[in-house]
PDB file of N, CA and C in Angstrom:
ATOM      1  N   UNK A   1     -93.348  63.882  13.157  1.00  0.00           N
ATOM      2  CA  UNK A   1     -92.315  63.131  12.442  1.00  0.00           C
ATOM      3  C   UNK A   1     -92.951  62.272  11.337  1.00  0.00           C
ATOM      4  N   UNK A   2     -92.443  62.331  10.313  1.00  0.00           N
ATOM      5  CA  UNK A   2     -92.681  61.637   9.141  1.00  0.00           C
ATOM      6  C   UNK A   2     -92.568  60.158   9.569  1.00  0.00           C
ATOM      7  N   UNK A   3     -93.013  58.934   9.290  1.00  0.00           N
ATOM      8  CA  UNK A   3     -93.622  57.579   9.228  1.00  0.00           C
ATOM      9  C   UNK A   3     -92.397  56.793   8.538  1.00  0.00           C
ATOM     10  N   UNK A   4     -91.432  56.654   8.989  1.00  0.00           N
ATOM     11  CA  UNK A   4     -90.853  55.864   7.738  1.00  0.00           C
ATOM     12  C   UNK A   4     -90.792  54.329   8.668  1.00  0.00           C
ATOM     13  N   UNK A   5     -89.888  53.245   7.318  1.00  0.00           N
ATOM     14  CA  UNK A   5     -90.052  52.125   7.799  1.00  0.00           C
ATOM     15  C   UNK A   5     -88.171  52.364   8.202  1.00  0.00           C
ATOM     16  N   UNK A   6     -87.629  50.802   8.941  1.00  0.00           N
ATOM     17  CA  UNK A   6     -86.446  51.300   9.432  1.00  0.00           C
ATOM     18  C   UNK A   6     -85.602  51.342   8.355  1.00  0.00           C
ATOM     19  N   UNK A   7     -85.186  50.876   7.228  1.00  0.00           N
ATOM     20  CA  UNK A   7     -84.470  51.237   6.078  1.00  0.00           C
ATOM     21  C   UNK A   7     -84.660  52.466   5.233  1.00  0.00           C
ATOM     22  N   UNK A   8     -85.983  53.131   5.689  1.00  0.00           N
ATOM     23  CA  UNK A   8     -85.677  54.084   5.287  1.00  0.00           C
ATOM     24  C   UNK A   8     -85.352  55.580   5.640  1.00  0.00           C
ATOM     25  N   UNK A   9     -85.268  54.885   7.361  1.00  0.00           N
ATOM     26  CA  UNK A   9     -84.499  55.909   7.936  1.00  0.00           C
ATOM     27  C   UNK A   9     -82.863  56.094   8.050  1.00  0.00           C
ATOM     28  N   UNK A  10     -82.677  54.687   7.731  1.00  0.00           N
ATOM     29  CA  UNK A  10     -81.444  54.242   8.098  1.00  0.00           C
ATOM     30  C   UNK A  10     -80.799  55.182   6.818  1.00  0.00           C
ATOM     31  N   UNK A  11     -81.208  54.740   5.411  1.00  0.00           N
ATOM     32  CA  UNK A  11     -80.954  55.184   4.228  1.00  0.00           C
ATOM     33  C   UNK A  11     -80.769  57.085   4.462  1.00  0.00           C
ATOM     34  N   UNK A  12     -81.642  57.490   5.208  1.00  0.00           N
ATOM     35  CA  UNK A  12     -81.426  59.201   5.686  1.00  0.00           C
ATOM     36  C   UNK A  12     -80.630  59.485   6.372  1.00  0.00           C
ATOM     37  N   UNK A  13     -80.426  58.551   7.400  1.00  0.00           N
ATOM     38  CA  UNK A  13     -79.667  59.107   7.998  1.00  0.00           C
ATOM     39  C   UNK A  13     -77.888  58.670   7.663  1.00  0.00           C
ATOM     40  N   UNK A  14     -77.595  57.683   6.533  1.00  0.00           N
ATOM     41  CA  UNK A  14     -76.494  57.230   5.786  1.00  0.00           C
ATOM     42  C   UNK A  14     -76.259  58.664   5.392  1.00  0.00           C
ATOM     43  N   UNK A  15     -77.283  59.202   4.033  1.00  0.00           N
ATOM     44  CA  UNK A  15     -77.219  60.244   3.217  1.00  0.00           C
ATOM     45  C   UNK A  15     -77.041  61.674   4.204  1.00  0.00           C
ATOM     46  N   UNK A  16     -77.368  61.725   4.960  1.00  0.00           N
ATOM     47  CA  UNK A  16     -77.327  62.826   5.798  1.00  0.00           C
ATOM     48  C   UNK A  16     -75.825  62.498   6.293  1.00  0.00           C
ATOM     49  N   UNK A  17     -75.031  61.372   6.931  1.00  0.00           N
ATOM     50  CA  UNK A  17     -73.908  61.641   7.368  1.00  0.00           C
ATOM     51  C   UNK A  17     -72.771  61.817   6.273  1.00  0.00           C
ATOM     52  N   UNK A  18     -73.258  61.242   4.887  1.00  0.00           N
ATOM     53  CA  UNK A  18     -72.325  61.393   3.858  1.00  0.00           C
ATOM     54  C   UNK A  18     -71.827  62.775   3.576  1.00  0.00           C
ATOM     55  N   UNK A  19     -73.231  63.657   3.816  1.00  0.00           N
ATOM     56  CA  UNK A  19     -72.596  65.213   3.933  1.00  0.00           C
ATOM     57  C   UNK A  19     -72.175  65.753   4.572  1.00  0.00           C
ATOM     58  N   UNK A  20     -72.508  64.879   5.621  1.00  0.00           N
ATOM     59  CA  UNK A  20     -71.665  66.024   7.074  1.00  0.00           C
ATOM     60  C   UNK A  20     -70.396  65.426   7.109  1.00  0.00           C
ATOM     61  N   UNK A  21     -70.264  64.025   6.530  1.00  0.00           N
ATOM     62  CA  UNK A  21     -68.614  63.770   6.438  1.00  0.00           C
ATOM     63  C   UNK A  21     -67.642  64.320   5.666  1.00  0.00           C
ATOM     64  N   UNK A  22     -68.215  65.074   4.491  1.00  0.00           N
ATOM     65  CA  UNK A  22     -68.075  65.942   3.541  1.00  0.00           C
ATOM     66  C   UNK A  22     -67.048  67.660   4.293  1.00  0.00           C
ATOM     67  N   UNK A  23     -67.535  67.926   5.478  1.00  0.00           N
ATOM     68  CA  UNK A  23     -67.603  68.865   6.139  1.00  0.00           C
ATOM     69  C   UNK A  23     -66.665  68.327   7.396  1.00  0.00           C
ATOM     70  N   UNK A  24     -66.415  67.407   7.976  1.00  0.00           N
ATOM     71  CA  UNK A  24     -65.630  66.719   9.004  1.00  0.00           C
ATOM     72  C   UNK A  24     -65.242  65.728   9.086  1.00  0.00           C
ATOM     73  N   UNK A  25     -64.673  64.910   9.676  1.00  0.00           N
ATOM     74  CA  UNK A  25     -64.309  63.753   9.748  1.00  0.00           C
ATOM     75  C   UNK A  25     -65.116  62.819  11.127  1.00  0.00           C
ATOM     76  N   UNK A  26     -65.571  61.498  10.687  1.00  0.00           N
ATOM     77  CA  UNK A  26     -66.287  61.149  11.787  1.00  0.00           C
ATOM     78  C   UNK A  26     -67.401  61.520  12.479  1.00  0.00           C
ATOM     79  N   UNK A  27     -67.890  62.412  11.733  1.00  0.00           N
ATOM     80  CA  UNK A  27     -69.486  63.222  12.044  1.00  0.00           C
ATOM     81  C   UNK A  27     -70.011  62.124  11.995  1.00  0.00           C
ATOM     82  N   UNK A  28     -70.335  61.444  11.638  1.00  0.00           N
ATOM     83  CA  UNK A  28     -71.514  60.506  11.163  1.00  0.00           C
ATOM     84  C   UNK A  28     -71.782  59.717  12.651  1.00  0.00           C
ATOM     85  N   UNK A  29     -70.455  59.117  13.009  1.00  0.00           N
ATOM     86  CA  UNK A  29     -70.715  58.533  14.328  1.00  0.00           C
ATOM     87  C   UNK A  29     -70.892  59.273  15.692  1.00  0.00           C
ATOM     88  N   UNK A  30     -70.464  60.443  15.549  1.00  0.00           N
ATOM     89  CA  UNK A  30     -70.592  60.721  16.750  1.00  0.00           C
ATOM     90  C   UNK A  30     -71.737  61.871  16.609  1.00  0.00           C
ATOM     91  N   UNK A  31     -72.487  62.187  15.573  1.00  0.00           N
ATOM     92  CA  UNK A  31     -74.128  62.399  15.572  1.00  0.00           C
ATOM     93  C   UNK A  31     -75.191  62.165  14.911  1.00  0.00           C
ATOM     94  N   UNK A  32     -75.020  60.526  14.770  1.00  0.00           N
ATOM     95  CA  UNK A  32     -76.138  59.155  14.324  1.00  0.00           C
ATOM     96  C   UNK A  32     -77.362  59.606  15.200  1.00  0.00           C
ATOM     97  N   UNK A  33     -76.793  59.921  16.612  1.00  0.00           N
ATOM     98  CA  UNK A  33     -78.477  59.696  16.786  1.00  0.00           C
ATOM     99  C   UNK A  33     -79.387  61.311  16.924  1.00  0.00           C
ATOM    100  N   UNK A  34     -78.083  62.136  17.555  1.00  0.00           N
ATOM    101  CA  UNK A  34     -79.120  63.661  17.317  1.00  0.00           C
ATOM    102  C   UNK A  34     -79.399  63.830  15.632  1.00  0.00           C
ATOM    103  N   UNK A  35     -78.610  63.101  14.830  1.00  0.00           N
ATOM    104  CA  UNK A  35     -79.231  63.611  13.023  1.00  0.00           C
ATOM    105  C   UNK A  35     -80.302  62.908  13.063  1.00  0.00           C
ATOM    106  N   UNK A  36     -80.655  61.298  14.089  1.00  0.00           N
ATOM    107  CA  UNK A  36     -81.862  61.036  13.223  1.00  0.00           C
ATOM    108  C   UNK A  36     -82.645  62.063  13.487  1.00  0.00           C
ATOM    109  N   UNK A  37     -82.616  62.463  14.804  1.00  0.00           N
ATOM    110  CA  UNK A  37     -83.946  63.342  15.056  1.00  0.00           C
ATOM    111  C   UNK A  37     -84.089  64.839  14.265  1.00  0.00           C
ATOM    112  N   UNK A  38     -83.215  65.325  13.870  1.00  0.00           N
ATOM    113  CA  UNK A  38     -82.927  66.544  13.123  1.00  0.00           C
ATOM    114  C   UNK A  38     -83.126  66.372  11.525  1.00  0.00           C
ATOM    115  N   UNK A  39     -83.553  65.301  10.897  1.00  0.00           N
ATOM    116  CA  UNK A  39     -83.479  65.481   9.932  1.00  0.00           C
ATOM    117  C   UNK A  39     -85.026  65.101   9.263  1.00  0.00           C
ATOM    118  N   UNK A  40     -85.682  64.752  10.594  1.00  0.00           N
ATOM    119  CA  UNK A  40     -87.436  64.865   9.752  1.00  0.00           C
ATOM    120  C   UNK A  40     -87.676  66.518  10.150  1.00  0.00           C
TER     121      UNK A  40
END
């Protein structure tokens, strides 16, 4: 896993749910924590 500090995971994993909200509704909350791990 890539090293980040916590804002700049936080910031990935924002941008990562912006697209999947794009695609569904409420993605973001109900897979905050399997995206963090899926997206290093």
């Amino acid at each position: 896993m890539i090293n980040l500090n916590n804002d700049q995971i936080k910031a990935k994993i924002r941008d990562f749910c912006l697209i999947l909200n794009k695609k569904c509704d409420n993605c973001c909350n109900k897979t905050r924590l399997k995206t963090k791990w899926e997206i290093f």
